[in-house]
C-alpha atoms as a PDB file:
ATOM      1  CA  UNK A   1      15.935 -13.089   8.289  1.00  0.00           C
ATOM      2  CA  UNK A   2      17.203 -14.571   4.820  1.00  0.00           C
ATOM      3  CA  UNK A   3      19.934 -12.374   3.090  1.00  0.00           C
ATOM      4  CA  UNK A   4      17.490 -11.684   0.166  1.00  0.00           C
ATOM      5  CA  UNK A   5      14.466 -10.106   2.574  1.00  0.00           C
ATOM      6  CA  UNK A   6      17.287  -7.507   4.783  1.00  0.00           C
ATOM      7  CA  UNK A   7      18.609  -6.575   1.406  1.00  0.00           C
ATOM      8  CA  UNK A   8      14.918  -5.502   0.163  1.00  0.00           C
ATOM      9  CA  UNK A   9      13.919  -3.947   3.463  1.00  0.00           C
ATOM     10  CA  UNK A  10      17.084  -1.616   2.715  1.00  0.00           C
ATOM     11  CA  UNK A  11      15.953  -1.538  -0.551  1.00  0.00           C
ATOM     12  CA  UNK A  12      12.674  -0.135   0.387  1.00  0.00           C
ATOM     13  CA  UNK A  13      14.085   2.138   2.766  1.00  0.00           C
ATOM     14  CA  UNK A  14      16.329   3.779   0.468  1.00  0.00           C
ATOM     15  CA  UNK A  15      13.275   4.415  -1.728  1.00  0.00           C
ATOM     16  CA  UNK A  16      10.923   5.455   1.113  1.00  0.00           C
ATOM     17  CA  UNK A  17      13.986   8.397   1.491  1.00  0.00           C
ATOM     18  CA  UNK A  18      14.036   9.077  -1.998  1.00  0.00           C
ATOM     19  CA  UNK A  19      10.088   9.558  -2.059  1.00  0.00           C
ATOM     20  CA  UNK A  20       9.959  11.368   0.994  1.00  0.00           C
ATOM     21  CA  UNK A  21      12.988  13.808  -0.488  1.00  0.00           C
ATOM     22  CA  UNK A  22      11.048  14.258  -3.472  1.00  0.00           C
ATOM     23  CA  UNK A  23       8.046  15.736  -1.346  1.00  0.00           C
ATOM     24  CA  UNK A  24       5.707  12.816  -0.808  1.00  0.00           C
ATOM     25  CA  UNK A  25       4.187  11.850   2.073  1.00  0.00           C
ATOM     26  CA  UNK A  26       4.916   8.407   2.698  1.00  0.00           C
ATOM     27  CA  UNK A  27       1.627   6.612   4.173  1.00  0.00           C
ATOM     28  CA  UNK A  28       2.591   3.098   4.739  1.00  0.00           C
ATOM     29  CA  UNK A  29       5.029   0.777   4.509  1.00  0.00           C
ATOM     30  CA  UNK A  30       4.615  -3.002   3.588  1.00  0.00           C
ATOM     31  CA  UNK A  31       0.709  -2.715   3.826  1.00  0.00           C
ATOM     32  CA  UNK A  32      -0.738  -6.081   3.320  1.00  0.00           C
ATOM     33  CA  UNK A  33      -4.158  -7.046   2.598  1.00  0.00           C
ATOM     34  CA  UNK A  34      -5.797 -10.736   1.626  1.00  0.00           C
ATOM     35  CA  UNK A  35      -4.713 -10.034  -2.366  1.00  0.00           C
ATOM     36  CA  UNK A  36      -0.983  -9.132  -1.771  1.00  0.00           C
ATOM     37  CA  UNK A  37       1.258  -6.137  -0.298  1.00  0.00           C
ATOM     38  CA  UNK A  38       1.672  -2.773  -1.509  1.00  0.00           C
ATOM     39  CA  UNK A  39       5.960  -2.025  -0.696  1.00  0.00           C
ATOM     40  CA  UNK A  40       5.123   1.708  -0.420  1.00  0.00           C
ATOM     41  CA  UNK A  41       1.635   3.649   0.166  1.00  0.00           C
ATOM     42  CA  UNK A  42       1.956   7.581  -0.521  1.00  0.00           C
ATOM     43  CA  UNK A  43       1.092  10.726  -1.143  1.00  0.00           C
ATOM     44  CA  UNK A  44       2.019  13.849  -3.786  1.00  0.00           C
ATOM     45  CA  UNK A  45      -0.481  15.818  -3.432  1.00  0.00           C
ATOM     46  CA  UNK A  46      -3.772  15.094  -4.515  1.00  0.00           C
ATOM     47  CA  UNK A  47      -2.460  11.773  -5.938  1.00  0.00           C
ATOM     48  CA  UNK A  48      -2.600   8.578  -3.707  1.00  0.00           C
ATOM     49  CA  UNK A  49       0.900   6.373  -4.864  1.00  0.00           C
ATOM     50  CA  UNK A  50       1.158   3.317  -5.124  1.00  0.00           C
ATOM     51  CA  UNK A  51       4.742   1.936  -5.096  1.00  0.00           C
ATOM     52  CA  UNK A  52       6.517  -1.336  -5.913  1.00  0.00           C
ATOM     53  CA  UNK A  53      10.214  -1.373  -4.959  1.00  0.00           C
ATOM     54  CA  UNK A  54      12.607  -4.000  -6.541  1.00  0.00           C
ATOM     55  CA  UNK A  55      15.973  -4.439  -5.219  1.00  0.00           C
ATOM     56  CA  UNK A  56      18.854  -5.903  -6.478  1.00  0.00           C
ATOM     57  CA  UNK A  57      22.675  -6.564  -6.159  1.00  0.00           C
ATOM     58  CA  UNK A  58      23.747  -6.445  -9.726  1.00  0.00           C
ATOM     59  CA  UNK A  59      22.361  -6.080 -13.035  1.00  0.00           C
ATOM     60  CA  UNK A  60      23.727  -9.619 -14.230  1.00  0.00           C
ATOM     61  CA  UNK A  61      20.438 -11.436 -14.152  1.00  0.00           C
ATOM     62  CA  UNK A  62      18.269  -8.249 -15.119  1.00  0.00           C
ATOM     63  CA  UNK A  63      17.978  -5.011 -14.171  1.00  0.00           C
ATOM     64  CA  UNK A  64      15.185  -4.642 -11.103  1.00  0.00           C
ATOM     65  CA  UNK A  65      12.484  -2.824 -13.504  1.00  0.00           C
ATOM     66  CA  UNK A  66      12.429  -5.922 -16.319  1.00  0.00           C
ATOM     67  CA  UNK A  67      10.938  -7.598 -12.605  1.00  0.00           C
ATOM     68  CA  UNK A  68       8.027  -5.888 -12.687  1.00  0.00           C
ATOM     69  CA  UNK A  69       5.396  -7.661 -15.321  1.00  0.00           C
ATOM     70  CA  UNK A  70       2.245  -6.893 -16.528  1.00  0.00           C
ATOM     71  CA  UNK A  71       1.340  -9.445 -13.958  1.00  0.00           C
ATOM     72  CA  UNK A  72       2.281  -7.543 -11.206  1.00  0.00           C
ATOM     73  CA  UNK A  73       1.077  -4.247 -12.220  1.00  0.00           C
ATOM     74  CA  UNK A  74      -2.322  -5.640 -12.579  1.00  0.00           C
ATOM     75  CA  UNK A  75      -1.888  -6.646  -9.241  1.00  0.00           C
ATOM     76  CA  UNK A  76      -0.938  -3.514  -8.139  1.00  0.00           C
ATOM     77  CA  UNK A  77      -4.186  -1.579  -9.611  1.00  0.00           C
ATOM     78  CA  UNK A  78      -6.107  -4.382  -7.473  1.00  0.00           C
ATOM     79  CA  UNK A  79      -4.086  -3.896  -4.255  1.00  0.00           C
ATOM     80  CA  UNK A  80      -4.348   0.227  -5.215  1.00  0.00           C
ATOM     81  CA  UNK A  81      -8.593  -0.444  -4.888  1.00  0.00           C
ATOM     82  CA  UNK A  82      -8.047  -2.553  -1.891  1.00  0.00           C
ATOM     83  CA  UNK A  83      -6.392  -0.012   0.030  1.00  0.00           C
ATOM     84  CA  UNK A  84      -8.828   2.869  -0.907  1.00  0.00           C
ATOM     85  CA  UNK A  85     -11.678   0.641  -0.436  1.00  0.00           C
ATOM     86  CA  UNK A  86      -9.852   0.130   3.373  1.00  0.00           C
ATOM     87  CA  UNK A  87      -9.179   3.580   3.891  1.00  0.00           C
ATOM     88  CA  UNK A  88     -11.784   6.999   4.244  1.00  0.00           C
ATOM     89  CA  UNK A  89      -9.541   8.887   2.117  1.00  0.00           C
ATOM     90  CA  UNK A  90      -9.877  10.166  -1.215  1.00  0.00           C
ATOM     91  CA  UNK A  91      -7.650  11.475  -4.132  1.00  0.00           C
ATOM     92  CA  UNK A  92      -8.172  13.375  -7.326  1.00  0.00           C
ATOM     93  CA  UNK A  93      -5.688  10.556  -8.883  1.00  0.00           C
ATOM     94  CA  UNK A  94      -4.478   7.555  -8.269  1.00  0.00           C
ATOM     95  CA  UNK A  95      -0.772   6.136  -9.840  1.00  0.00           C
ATOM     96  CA  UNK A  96       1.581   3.365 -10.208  1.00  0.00           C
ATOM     97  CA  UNK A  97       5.222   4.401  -9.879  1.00  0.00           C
ATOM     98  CA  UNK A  98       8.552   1.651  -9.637  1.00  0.00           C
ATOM     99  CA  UNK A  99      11.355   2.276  -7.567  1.00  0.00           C
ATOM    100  CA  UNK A 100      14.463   0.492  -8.701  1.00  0.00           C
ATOM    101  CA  UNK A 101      17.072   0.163  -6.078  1.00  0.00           C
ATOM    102  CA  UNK A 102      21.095  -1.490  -6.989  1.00  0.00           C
ATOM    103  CA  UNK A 103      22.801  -1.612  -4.106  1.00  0.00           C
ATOM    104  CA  UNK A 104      26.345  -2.869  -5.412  1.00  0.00           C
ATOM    105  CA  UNK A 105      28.444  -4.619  -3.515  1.00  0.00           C
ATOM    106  CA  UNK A 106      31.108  -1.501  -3.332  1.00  0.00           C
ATOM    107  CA  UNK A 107      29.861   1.983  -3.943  1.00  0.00           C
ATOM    108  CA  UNK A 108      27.105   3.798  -3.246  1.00  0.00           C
ATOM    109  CA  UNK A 109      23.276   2.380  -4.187  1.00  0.00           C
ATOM    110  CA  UNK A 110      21.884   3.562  -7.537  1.00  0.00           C
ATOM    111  CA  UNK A 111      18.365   4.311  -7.201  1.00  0.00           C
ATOM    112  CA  UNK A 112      15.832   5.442 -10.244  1.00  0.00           C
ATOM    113  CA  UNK A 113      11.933   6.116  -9.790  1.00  0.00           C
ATOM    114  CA  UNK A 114       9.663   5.783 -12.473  1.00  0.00           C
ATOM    115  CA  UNK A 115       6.373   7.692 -12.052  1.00  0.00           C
ATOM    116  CA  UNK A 116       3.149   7.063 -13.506  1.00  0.00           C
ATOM    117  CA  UNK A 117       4.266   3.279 -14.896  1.00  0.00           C
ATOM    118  CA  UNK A 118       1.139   2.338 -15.790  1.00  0.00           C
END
């Protein structure tokens, strides 16, 4: 495993805590599909969450949210149908929300969620 991918797995567990803390119901983890993966799958309440983690070590080349482009969110509304279309569940809403993880070298990580990005 390459340095980068063990320091996004933490990255994606801290914010798989973080949701679960703030009273969602974490449904999957890493769920892939022939368009692309979906970091975090959940649940708060009647809304079905779909979460994009980015993880990073310092702010020096960006902080992790300028990572996430228009690109990717449309992406993300695509992999959001893909999973519903795969699942026999259904929600009253459906939302994109960023998870932005800093894990600094010394101190403790810095983590801030953004709901509803898009």
């Amino acid at each position: 495993m390459r340095a980068q991918d063990g320091l996004a797995d933490y990255g994606e567990r801290l914010a798989e805590r973080w949701l679960c803390q703030a009273g969602m119901v974490v449904l999957a983890r890493r769920w892939r599909c022939p368009q692309g993966e979906i970091d975090i799958v959940a649940r708060d309440g009647d809304c079905l969450v779909v979460c994009e983690v980015k993880t990073r070590r310092s702010l020096q080349a960006g902080g992790p949210l300028e990572a996430v482009t228009p690109a990717k969110f449309a992406r993300l509304r695509r992999l959001a149908a893909a999973w519903l279309a795969a699942h026999d569940e259904r929600f009253a809403e459906v939302r994109i929300d960023v998870v932005a993880v800093v894990v600094p070298r010394f101190g403790a990580p810095q983590i801030e969620h953004l709901a509803a990005v898009v």
